[in-house]
PDB file of N, CA and C in Angstrom:
ATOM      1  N   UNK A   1       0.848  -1.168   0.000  1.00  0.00           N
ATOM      2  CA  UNK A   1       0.000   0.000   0.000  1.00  0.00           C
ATOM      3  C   UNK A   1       0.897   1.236   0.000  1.00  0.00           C
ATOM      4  N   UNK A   2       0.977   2.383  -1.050  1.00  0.00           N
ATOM      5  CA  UNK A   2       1.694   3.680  -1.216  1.00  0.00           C
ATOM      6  C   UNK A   2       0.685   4.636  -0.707  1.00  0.00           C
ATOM      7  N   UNK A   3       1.052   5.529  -0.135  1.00  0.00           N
ATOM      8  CA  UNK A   3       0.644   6.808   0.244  1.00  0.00           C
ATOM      9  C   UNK A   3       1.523   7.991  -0.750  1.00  0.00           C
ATOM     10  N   UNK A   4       0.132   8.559  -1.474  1.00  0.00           N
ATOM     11  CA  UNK A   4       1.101   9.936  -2.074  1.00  0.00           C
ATOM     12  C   UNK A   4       1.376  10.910  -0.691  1.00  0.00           C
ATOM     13  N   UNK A   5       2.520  11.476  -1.269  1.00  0.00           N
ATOM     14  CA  UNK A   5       2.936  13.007  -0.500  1.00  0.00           C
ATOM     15  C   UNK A   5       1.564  13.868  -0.159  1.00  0.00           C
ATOM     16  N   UNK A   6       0.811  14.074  -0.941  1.00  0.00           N
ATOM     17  CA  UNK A   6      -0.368  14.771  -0.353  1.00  0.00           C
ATOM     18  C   UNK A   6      -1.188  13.923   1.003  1.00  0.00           C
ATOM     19  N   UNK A   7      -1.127  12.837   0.445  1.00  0.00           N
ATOM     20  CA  UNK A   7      -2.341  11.853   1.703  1.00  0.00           C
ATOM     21  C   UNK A   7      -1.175  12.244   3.163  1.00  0.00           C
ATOM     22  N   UNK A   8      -0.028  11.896   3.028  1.00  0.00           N
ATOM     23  CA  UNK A   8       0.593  12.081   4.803  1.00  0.00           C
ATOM     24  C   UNK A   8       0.451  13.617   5.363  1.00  0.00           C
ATOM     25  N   UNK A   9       0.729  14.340   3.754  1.00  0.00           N
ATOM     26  CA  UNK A   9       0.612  16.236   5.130  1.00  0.00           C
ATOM     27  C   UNK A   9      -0.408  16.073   5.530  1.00  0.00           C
ATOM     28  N   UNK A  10      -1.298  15.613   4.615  1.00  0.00           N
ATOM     29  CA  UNK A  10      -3.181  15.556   4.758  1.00  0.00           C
ATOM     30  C   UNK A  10      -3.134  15.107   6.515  1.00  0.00           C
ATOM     31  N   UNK A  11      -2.383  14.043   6.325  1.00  0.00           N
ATOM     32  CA  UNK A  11      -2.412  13.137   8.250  1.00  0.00           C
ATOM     33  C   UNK A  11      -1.823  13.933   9.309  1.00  0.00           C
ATOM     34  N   UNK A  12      -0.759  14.511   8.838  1.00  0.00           N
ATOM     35  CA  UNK A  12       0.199  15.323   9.901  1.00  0.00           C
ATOM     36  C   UNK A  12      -0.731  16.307  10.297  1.00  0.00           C
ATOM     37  N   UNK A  13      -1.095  17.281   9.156  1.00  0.00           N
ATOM     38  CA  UNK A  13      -1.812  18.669   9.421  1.00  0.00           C
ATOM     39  C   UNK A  13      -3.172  17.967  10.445  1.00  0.00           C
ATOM     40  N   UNK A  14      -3.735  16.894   9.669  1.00  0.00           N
ATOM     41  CA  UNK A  14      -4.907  16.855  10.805  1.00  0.00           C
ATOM     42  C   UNK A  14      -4.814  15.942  12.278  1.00  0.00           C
ATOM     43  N   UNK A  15      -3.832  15.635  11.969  1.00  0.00           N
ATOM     44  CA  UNK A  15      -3.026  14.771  13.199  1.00  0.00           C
ATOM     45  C   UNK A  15      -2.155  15.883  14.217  1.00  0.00           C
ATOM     46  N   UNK A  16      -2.465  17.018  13.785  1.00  0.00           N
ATOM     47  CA  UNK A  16      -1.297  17.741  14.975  1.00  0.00           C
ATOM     48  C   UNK A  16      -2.601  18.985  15.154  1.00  0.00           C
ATOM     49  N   UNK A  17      -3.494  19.168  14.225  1.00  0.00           N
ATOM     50  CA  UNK A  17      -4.770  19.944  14.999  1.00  0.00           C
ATOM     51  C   UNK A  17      -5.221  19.021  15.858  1.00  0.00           C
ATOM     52  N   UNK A  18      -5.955  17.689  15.817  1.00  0.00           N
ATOM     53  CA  UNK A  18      -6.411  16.817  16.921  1.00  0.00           C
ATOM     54  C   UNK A  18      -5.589  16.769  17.956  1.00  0.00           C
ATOM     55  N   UNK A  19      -4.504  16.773  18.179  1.00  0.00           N
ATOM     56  CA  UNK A  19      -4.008  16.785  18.838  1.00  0.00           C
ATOM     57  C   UNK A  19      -3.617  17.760  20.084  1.00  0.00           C
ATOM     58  N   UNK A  20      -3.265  18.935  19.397  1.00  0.00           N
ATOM     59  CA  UNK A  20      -2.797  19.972  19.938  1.00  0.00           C
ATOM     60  C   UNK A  20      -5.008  20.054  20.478  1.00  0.00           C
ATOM     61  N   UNK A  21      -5.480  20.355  19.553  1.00  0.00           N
ATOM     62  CA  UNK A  21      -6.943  20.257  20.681  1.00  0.00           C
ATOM     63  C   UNK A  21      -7.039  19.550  21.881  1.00  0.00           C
ATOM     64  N   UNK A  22      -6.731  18.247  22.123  1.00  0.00           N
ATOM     65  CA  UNK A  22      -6.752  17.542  22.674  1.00  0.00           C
ATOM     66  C   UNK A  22      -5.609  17.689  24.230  1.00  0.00           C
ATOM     67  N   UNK A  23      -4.722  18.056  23.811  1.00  0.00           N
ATOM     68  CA  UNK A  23      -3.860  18.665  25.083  1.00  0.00           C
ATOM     69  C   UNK A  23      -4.502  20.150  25.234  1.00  0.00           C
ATOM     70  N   UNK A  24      -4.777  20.714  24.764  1.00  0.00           N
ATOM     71  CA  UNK A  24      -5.080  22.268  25.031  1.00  0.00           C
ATOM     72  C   UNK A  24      -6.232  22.126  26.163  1.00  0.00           C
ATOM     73  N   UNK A  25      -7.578  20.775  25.932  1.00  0.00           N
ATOM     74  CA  UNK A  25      -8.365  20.796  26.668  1.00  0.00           C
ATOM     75  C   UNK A  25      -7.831  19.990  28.107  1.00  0.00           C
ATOM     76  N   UNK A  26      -7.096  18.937  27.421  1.00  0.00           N
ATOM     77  CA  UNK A  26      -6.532  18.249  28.624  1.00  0.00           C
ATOM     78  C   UNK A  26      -5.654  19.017  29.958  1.00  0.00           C
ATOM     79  N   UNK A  27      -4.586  20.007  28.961  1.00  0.00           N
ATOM     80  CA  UNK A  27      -3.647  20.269  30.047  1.00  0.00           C
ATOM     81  C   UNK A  27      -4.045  21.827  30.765  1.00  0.00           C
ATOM     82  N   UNK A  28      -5.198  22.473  29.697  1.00  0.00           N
ATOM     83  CA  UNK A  28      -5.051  23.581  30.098  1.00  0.00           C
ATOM     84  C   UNK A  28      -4.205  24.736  29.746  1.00  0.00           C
ATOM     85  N   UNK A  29      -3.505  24.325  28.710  1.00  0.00           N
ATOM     86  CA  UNK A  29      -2.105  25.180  28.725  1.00  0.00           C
ATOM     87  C   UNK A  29      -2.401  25.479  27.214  1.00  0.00           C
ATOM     88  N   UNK A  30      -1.924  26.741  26.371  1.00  0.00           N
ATOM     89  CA  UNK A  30      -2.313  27.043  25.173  1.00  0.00           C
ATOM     90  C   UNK A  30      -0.864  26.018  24.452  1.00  0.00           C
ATOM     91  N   UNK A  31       0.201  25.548  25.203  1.00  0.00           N
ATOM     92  CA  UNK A  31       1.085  25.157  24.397  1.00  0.00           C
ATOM     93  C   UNK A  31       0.781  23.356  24.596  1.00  0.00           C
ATOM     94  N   UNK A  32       0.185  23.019  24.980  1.00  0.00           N
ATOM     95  CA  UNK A  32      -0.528  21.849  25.521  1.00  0.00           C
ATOM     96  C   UNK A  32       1.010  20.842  25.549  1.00  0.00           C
ATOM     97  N   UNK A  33       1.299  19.600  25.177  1.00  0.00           N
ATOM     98  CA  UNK A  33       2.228  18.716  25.814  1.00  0.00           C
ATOM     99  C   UNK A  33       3.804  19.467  24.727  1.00  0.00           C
ATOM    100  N   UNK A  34       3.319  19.940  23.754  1.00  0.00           N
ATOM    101  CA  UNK A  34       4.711  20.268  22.757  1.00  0.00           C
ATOM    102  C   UNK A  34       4.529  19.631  21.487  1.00  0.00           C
ATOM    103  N   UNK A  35       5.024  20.448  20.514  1.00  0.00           N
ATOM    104  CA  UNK A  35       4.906  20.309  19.249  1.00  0.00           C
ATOM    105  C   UNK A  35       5.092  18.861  18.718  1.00  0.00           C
ATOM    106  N   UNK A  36       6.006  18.117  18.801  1.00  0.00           N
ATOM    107  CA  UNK A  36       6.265  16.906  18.499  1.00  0.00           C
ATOM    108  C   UNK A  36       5.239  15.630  19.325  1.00  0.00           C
ATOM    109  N   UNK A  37       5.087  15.843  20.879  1.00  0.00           N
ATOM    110  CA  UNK A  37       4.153  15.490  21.387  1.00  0.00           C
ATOM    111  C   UNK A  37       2.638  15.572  21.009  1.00  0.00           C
ATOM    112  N   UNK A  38       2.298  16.741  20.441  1.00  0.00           N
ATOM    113  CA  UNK A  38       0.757  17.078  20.191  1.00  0.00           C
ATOM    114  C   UNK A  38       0.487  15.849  18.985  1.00  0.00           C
ATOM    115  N   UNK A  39       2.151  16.303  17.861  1.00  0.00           N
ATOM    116  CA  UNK A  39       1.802  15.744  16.967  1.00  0.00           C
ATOM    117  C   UNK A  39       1.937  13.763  16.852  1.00  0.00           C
ATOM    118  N   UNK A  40       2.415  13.524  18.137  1.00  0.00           N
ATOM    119  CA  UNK A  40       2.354  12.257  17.932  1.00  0.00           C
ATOM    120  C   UNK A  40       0.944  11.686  19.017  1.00  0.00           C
ATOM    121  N   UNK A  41       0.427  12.542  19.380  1.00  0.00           N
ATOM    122  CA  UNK A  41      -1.036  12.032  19.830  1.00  0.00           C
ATOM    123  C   UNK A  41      -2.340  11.845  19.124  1.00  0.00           C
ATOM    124  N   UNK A  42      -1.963  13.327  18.218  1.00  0.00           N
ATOM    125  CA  UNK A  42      -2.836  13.715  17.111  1.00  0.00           C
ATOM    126  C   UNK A  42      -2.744  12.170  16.199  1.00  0.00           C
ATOM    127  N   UNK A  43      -1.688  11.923  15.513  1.00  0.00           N
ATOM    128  CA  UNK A  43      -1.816  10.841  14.813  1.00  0.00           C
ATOM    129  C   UNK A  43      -2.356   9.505  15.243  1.00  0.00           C
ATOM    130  N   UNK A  44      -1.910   9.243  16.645  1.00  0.00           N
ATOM    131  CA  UNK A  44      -2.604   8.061  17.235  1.00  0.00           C
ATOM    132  C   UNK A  44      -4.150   8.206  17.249  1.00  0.00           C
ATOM    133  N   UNK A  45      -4.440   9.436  17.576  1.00  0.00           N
ATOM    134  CA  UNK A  45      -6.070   9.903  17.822  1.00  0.00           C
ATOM    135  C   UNK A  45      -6.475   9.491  16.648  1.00  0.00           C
ATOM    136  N   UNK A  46      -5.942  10.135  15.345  1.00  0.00           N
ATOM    137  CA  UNK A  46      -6.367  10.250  14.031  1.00  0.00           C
ATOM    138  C   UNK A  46      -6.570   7.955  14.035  1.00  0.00           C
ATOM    139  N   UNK A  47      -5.993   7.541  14.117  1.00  0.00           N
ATOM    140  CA  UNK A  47      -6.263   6.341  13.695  1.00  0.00           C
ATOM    141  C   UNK A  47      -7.335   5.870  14.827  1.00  0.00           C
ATOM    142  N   UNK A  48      -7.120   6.211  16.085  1.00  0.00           N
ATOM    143  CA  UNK A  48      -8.145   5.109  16.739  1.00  0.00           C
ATOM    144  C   UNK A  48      -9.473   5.849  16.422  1.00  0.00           C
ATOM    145  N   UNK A  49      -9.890   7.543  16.760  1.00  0.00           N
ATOM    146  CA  UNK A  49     -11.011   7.701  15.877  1.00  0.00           C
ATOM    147  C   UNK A  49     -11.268   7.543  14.794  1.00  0.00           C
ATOM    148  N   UNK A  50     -10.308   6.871  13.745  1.00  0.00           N
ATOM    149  CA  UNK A  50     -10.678   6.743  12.460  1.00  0.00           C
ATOM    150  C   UNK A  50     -11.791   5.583  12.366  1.00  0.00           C
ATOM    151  N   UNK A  51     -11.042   4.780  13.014  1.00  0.00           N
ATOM    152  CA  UNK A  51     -11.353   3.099  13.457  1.00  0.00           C
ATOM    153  C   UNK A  51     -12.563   3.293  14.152  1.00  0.00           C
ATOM    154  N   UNK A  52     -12.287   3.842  15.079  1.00  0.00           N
ATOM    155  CA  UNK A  52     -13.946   3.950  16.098  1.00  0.00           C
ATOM    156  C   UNK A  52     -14.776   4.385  15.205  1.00  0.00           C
ATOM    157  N   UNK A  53     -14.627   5.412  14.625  1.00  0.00           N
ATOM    158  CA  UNK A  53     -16.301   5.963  13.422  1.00  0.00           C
ATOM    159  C   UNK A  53     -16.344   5.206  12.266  1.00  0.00           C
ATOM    160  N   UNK A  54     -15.352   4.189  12.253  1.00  0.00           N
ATOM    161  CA  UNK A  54     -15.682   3.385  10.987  1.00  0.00           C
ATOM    162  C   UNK A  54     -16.870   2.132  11.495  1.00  0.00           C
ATOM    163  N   UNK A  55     -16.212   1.594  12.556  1.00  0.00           N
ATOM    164  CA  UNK A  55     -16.750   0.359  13.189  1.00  0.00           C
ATOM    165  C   UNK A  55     -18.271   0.594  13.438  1.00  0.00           C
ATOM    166  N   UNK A  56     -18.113   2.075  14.345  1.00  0.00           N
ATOM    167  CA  UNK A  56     -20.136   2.551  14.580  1.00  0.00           C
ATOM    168  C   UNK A  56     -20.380   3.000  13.338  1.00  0.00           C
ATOM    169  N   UNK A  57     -20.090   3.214  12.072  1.00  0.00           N
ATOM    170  CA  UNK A  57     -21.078   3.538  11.086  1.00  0.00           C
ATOM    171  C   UNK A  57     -20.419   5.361  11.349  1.00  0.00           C
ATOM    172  N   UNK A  58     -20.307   5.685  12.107  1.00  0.00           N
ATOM    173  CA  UNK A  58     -20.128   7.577  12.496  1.00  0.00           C
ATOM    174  C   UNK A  58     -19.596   8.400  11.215  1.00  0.00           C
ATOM    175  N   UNK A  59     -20.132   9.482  10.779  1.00  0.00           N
ATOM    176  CA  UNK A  59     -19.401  10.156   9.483  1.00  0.00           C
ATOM    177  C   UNK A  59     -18.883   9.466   8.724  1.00  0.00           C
ATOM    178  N   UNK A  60     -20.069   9.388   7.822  1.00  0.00           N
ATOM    179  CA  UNK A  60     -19.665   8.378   6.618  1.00  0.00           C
ATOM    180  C   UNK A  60     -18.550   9.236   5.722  1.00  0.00           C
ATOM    181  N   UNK A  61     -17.999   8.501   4.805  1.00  0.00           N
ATOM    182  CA  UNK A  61     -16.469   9.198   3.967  1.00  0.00           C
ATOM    183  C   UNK A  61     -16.097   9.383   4.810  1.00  0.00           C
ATOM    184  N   UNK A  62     -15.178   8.980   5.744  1.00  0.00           N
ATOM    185  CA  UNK A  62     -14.268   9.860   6.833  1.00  0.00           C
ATOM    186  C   UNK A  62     -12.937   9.218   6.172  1.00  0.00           C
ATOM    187  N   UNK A  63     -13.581   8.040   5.497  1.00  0.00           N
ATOM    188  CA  UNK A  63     -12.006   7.619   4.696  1.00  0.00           C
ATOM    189  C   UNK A  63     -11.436   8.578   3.273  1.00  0.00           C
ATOM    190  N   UNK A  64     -12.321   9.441   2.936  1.00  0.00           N
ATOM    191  CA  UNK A  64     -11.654  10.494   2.307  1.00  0.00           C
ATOM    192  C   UNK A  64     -10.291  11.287   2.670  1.00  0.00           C
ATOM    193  N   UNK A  65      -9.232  11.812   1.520  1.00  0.00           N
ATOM    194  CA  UNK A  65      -7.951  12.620   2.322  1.00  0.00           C
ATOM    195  C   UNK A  65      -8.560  14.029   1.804  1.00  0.00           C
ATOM    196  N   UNK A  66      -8.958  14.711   2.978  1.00  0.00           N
ATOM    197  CA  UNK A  66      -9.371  16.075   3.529  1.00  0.00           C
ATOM    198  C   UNK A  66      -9.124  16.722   4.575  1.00  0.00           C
ATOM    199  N   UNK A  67      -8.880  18.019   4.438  1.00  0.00           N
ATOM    200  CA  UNK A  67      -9.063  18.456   6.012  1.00  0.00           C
ATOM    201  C   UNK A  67     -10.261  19.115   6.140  1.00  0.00           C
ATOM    202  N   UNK A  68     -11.014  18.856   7.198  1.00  0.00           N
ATOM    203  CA  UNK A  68     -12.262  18.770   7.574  1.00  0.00           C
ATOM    204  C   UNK A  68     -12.814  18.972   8.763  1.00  0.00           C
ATOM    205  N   UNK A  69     -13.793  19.217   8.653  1.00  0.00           N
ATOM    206  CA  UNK A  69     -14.344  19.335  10.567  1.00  0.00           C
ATOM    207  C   UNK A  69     -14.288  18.129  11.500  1.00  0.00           C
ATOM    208  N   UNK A  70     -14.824  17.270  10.006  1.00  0.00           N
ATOM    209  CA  UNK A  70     -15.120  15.363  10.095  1.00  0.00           C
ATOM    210  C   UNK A  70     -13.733  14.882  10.776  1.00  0.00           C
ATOM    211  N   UNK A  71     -12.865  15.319  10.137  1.00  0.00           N
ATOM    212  CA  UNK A  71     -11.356  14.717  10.323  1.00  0.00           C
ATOM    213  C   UNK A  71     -10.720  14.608  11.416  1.00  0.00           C
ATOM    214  N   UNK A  72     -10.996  16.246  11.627  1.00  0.00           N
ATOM    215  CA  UNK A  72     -10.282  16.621  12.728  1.00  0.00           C
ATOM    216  C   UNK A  72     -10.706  16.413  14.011  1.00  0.00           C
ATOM    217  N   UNK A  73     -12.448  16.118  14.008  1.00  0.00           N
ATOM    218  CA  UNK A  73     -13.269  15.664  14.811  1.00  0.00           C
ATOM    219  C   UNK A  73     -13.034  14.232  15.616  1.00  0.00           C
ATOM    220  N   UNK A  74     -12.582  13.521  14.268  1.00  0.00           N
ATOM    221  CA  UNK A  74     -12.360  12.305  14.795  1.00  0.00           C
ATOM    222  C   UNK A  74     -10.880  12.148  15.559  1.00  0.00           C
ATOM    223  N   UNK A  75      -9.847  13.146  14.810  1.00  0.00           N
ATOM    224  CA  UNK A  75      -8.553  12.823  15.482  1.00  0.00           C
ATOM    225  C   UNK A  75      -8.753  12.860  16.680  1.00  0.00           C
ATOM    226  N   UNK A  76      -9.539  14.371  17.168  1.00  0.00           N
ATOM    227  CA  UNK A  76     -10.037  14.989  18.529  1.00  0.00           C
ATOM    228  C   UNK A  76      -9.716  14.121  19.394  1.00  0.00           C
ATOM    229  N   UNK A  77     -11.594  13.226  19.166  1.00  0.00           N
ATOM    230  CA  UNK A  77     -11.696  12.472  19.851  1.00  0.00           C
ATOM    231  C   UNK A  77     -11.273  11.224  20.169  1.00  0.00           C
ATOM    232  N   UNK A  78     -10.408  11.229  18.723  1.00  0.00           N
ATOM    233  CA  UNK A  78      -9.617   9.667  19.032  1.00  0.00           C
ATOM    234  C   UNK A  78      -8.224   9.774  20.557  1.00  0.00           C
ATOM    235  N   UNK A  79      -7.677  11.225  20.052  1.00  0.00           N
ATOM    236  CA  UNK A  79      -6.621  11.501  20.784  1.00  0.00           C
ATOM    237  C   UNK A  79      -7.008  11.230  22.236  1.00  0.00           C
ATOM    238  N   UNK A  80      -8.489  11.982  22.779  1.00  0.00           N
ATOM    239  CA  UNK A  80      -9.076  11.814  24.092  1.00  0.00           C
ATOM    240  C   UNK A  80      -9.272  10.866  24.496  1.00  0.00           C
ATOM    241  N   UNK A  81      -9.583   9.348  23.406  1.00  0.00           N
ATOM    242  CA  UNK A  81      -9.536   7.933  24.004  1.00  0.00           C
ATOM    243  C   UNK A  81      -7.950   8.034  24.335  1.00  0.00           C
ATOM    244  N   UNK A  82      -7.197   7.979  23.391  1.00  0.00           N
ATOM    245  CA  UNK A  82      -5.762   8.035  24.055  1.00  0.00           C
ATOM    246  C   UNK A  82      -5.441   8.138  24.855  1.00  0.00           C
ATOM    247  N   UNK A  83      -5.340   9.350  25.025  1.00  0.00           N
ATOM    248  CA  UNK A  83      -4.884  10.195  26.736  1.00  0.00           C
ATOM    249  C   UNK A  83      -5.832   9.679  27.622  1.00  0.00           C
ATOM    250  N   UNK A  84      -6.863   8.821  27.349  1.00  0.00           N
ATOM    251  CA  UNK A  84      -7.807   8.527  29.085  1.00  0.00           C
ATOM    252  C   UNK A  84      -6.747   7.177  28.629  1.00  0.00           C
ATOM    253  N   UNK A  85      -6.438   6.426  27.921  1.00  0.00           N
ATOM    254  CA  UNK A  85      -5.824   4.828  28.122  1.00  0.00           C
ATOM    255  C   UNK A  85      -4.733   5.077  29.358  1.00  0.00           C
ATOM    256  N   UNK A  86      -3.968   5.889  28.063  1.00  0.00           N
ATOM    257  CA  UNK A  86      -2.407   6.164  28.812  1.00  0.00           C
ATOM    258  C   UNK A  86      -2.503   6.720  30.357  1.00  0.00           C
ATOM    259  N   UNK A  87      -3.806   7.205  31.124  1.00  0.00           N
ATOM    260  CA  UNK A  87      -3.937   8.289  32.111  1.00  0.00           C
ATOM    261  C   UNK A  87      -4.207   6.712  33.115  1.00  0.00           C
ATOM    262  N   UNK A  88      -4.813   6.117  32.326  1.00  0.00           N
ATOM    263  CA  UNK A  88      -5.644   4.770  33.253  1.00  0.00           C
ATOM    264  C   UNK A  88      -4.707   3.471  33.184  1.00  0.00           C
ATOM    265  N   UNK A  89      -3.741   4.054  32.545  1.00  0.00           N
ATOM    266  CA  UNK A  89      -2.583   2.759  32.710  1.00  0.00           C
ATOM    267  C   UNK A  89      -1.831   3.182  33.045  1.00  0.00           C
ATOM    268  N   UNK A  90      -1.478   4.561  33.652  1.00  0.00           N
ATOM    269  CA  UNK A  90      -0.455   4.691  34.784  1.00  0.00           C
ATOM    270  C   UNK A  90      -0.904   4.614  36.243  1.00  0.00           C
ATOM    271  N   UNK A  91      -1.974   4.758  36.034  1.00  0.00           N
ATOM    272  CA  UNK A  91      -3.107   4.608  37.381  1.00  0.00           C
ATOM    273  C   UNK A  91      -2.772   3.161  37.976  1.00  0.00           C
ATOM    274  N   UNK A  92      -3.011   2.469  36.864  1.00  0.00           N
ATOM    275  CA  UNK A  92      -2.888   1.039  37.411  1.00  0.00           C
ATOM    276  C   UNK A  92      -1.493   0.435  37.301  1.00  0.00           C
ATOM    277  N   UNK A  93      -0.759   1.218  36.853  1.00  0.00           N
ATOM    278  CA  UNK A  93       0.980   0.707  37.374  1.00  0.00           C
ATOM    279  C   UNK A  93       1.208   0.829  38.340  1.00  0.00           C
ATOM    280  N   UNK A  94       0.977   2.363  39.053  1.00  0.00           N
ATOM    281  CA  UNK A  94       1.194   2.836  40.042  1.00  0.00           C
ATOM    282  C   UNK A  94       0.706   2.075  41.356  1.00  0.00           C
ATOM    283  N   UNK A  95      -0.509   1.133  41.406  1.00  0.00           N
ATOM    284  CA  UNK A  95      -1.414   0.450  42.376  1.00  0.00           C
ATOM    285  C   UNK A  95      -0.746  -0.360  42.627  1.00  0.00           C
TER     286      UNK A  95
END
């Protein structure tokens, strides 16, 4: 499977808005975890909400390469499953 040059900025750009949303609400802070950080949450977000709105049916075409409300929506909220995993598996290391 090839990815053109357009489909990955397409991921980065909407992989580092989800992201950086996603710490901004989390941490509170306008610079939320850091540039490289935002952007490697954003991308994780971007796939597990991709996956999650595929599986429920949620925003159909979301498999389109766009940037979008849809897109970025899903990175969002994918990122926020993220950060509760990672938040709830240090919880339970720590126990």
């Amino acid at each position: 499977m090839s990815f053109s040059l357009g489909q990955i900025i397409t991921w980065l750009i909407v992989g580092l808005l989800g992201g950086s949303a996603a710490a901004v609400v989390v941490k509170r802070e306008r610079r939320g975890f850091g540039f490289l950080a935002n952007l490697a949450l954003g991308l994780l977000g971007a796939m597990v909400g991709g996956a999650v709105f595929r599986v429920f049916g949620l925003l159909p075409r979301l498999d389109t390469i766009s940037i979008s409300f849809r897109d970025v929506l899903s990175a969002f909220l994918g990122s926020l499953v993220v950060l509760a995993v990672v938040w709830s598996w240090r919880l339970y290391r720590r126990a």
